[in-house]
N, C-alpha and C. Protein backbone atom coordinates (compact mmCIF):
# COMPACT_ATOMS: atom_id res chain seq x y z
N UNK A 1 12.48 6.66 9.72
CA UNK A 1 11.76 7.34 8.67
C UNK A 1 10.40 7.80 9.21
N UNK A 2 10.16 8.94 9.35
CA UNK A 2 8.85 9.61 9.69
C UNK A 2 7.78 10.05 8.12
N UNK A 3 6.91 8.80 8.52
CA UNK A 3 5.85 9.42 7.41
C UNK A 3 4.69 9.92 8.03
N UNK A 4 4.01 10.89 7.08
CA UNK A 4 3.08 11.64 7.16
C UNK A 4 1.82 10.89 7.90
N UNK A 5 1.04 11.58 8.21
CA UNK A 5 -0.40 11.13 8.63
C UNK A 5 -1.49 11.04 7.34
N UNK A 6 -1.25 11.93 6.90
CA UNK A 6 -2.37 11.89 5.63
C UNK A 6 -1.47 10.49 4.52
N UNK A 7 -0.30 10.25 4.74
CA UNK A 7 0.41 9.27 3.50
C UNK A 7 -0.02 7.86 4.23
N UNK A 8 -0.79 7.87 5.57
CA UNK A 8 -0.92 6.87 6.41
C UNK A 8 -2.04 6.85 6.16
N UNK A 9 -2.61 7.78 6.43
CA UNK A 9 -4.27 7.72 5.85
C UNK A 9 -4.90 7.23 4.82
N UNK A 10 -4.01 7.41 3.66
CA UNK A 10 -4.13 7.15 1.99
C UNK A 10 -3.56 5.47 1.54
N UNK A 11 -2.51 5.17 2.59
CA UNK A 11 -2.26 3.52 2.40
C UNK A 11 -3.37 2.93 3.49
N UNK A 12 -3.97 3.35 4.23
CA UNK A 12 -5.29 2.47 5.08
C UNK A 12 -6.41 2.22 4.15
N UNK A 13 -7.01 3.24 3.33
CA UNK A 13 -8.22 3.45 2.44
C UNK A 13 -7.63 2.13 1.22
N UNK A 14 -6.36 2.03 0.84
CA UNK A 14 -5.86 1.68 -0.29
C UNK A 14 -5.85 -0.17 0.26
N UNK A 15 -5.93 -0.04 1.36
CA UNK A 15 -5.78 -1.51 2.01
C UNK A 15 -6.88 -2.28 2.21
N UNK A 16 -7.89 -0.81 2.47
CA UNK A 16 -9.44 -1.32 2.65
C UNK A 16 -10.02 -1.55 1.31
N UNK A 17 -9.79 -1.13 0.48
CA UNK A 17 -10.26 -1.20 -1.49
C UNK A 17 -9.54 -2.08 -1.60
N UNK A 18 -7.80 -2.66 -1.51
CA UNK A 18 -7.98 -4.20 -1.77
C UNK A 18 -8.53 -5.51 -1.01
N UNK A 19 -8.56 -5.25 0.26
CA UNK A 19 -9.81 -6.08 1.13
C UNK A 19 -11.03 -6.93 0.43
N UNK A 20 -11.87 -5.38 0.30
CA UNK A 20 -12.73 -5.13 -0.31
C UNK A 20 -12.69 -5.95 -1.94
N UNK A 21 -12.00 -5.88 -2.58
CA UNK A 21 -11.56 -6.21 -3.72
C UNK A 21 -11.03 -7.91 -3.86
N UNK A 22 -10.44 -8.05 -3.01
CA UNK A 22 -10.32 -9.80 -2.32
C UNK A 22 -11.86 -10.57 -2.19
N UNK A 23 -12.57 -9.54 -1.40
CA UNK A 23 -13.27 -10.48 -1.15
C UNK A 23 -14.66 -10.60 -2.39
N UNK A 24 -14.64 -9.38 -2.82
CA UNK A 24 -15.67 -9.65 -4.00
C UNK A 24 -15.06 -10.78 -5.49
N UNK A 25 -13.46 -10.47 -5.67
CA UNK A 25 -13.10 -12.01 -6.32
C UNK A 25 -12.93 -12.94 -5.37
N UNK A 26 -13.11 -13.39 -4.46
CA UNK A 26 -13.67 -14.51 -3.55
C UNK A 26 -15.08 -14.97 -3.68
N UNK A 27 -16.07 -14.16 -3.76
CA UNK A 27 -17.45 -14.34 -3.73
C UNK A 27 -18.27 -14.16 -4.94
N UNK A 28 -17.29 -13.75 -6.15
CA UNK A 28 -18.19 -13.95 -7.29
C UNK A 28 -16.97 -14.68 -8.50
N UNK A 29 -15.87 -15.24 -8.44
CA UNK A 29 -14.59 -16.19 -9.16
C UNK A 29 -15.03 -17.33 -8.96
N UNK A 30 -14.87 -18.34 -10.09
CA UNK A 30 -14.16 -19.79 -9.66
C UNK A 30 -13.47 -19.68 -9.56
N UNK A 31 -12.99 -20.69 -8.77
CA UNK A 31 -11.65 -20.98 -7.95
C UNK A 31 -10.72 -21.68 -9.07
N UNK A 32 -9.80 -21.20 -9.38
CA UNK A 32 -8.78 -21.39 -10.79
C UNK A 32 -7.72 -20.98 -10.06
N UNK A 33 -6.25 -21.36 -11.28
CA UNK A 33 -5.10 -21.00 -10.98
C UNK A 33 -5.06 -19.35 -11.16
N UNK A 34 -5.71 -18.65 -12.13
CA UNK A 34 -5.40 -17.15 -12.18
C UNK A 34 -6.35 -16.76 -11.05
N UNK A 35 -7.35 -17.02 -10.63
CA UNK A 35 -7.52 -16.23 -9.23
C UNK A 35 -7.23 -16.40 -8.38
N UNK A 36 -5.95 -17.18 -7.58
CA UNK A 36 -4.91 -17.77 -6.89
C UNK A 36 -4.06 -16.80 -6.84
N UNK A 37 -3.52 -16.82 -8.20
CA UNK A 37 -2.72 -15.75 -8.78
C UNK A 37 -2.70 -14.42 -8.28
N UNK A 38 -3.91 -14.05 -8.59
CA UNK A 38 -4.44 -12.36 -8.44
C UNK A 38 -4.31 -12.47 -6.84
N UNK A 39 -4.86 -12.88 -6.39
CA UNK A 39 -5.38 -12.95 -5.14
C UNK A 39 -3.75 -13.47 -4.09
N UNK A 40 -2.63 -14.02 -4.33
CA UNK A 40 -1.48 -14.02 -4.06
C UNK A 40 -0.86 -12.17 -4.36
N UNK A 41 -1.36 -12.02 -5.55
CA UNK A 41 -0.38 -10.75 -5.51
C UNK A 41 -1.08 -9.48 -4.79
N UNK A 42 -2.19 -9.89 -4.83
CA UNK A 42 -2.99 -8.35 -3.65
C UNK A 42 -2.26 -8.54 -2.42
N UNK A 43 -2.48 -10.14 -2.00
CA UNK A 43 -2.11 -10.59 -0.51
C UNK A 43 -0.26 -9.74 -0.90
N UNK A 44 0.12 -10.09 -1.39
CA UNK A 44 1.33 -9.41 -1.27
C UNK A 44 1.88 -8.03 -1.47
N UNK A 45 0.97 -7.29 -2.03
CA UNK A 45 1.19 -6.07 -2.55
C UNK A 45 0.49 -5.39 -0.69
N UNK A 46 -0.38 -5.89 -0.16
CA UNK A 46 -0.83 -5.47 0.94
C UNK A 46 -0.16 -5.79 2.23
N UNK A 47 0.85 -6.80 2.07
CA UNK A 47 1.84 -7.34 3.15
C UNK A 47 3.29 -6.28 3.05
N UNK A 48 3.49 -5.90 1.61
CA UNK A 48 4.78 -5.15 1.38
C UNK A 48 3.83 -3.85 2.21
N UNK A 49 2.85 -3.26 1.97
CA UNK A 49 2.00 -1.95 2.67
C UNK A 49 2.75 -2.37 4.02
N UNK A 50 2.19 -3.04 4.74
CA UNK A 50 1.50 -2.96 5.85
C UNK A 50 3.30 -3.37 6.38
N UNK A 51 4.40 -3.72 6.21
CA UNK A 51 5.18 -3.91 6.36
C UNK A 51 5.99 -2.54 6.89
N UNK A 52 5.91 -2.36 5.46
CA UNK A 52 6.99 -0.84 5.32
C UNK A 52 6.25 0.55 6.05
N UNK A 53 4.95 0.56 6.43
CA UNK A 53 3.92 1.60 6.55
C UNK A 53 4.01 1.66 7.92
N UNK A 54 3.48 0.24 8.25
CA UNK A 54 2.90 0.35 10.23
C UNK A 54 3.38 -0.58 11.06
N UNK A 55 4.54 -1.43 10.25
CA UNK A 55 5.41 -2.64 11.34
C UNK A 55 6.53 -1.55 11.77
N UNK A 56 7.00 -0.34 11.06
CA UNK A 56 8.20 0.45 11.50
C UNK A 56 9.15 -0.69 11.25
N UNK A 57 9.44 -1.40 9.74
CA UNK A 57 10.93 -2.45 9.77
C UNK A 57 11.86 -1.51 9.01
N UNK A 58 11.60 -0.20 8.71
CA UNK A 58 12.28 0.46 8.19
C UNK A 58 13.67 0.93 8.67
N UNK A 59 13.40 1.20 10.21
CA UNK A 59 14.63 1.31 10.75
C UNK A 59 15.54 0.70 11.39
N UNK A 60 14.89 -0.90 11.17
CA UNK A 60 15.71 -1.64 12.23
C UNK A 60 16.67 -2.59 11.54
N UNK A 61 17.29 -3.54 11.92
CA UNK A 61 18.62 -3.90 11.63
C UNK A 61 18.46 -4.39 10.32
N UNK A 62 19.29 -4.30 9.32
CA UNK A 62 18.83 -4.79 7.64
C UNK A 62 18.68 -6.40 7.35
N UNK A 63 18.94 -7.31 8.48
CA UNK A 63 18.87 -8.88 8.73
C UNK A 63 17.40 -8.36 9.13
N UNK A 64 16.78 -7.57 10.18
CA UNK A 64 15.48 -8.29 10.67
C UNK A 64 14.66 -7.49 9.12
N UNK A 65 14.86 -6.39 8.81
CA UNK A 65 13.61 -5.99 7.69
C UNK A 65 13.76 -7.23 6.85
N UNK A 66 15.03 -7.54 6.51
CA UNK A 66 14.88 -8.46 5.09
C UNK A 66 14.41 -9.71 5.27
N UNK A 67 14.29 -10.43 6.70
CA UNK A 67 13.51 -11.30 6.91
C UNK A 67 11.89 -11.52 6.89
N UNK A 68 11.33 -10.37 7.45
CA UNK A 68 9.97 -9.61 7.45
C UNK A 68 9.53 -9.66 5.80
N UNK A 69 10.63 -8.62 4.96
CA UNK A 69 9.93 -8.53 4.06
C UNK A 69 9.85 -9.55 3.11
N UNK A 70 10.92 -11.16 3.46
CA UNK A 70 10.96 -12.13 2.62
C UNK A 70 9.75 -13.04 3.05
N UNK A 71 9.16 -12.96 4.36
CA UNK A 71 8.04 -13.76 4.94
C UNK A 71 6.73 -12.67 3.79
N UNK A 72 6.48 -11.73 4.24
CA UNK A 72 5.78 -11.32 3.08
C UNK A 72 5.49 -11.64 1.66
N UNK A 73 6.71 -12.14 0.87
CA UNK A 73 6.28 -12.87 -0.13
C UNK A 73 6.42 -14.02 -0.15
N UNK A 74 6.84 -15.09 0.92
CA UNK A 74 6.74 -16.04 1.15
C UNK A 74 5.75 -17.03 1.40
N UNK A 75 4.83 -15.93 2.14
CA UNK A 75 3.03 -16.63 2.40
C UNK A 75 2.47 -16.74 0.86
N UNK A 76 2.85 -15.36 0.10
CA UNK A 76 1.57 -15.15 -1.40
C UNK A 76 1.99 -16.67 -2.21
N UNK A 77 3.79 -17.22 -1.86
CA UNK A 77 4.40 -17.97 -3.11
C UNK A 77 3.51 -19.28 -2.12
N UNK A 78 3.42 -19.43 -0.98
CA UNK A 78 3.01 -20.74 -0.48
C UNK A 78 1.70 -21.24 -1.22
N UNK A 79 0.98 -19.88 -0.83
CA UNK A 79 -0.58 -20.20 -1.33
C UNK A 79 -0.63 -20.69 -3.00
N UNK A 80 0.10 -20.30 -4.09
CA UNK A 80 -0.24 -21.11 -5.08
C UNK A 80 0.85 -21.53 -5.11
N UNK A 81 1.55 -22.56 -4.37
CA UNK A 81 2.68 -23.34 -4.30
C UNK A 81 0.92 -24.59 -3.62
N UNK A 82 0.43 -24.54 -2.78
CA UNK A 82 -0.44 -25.14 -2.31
C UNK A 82 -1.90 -25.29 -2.79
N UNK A 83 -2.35 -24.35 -4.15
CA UNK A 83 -3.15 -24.60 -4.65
C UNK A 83 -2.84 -25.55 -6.17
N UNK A 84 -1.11 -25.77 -6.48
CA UNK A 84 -0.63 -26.51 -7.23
C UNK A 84 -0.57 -28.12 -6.60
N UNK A 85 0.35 -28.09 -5.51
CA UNK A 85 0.26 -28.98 -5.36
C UNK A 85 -0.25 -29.83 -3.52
N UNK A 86 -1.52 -28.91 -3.23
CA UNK A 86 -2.38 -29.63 -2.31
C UNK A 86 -2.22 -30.41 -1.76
N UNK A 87 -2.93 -31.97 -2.69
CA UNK A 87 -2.77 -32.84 -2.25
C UNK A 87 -1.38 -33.65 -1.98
N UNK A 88 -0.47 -33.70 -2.48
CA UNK A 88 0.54 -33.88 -2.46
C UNK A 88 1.42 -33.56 -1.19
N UNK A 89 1.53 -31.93 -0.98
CA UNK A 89 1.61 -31.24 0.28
C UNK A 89 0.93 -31.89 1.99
N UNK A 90 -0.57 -32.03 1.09
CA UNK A 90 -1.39 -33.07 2.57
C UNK A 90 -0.96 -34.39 2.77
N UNK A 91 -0.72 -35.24 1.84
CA UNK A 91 0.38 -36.69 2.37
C UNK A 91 1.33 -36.42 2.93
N UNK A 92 2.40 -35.20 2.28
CA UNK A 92 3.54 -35.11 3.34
C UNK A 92 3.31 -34.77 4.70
N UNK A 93 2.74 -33.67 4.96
CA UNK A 93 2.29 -33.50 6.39
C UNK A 93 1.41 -34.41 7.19
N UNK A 94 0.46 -35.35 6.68
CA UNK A 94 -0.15 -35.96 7.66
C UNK A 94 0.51 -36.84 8.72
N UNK A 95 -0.54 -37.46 9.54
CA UNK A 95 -0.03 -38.10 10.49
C UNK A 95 0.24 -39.88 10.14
């Protein structure tokens, strides 16, 4: 699939405004379950981008995209899978 330069141009700006947008609910939110939330679905709405846009998984075998694009929402579900249950998570893993 050949996309445009300017449609490449317009998902970079769109990546930098949610960046941008992350980090100002980072630096002015308490830390709660809904800004977990929000902040899971940017992370993911910007992983499906950056996936389909500039990894090129579009053309390759339908096992490797669908793995790619299941790790993509796999990180956003960890993070409030881990802001639920943290501590819990840190006993299992320790040493």
């Amino acid at each position: 699939m050949i996309i445009s330069s300017r449609t490449l141009d317009l998902v970079w700006i769109l990546l930098i405004a949610l960046t941008l947008g992350g980090v100002a609910i980072g630096e002015g939110a308490e830390p709660g379950f809904w800004i977990t939330v929000i902040v899971a679905v940017i992370t993911t709405f910007k992983a499906r981008m950056v996936i389909d846009y500039f990894m090129e998984v579009g053309d390759t075998h339908p096992g490797i995209r669908r793995l790619v694009r299941i790790y993509g929402f796999l990180v956003p579900l960890l993070m409030i899978l881990i802001y639920l249950y943290g501590p819990q998570i840190a006993q299992l893993t320790s040493l």
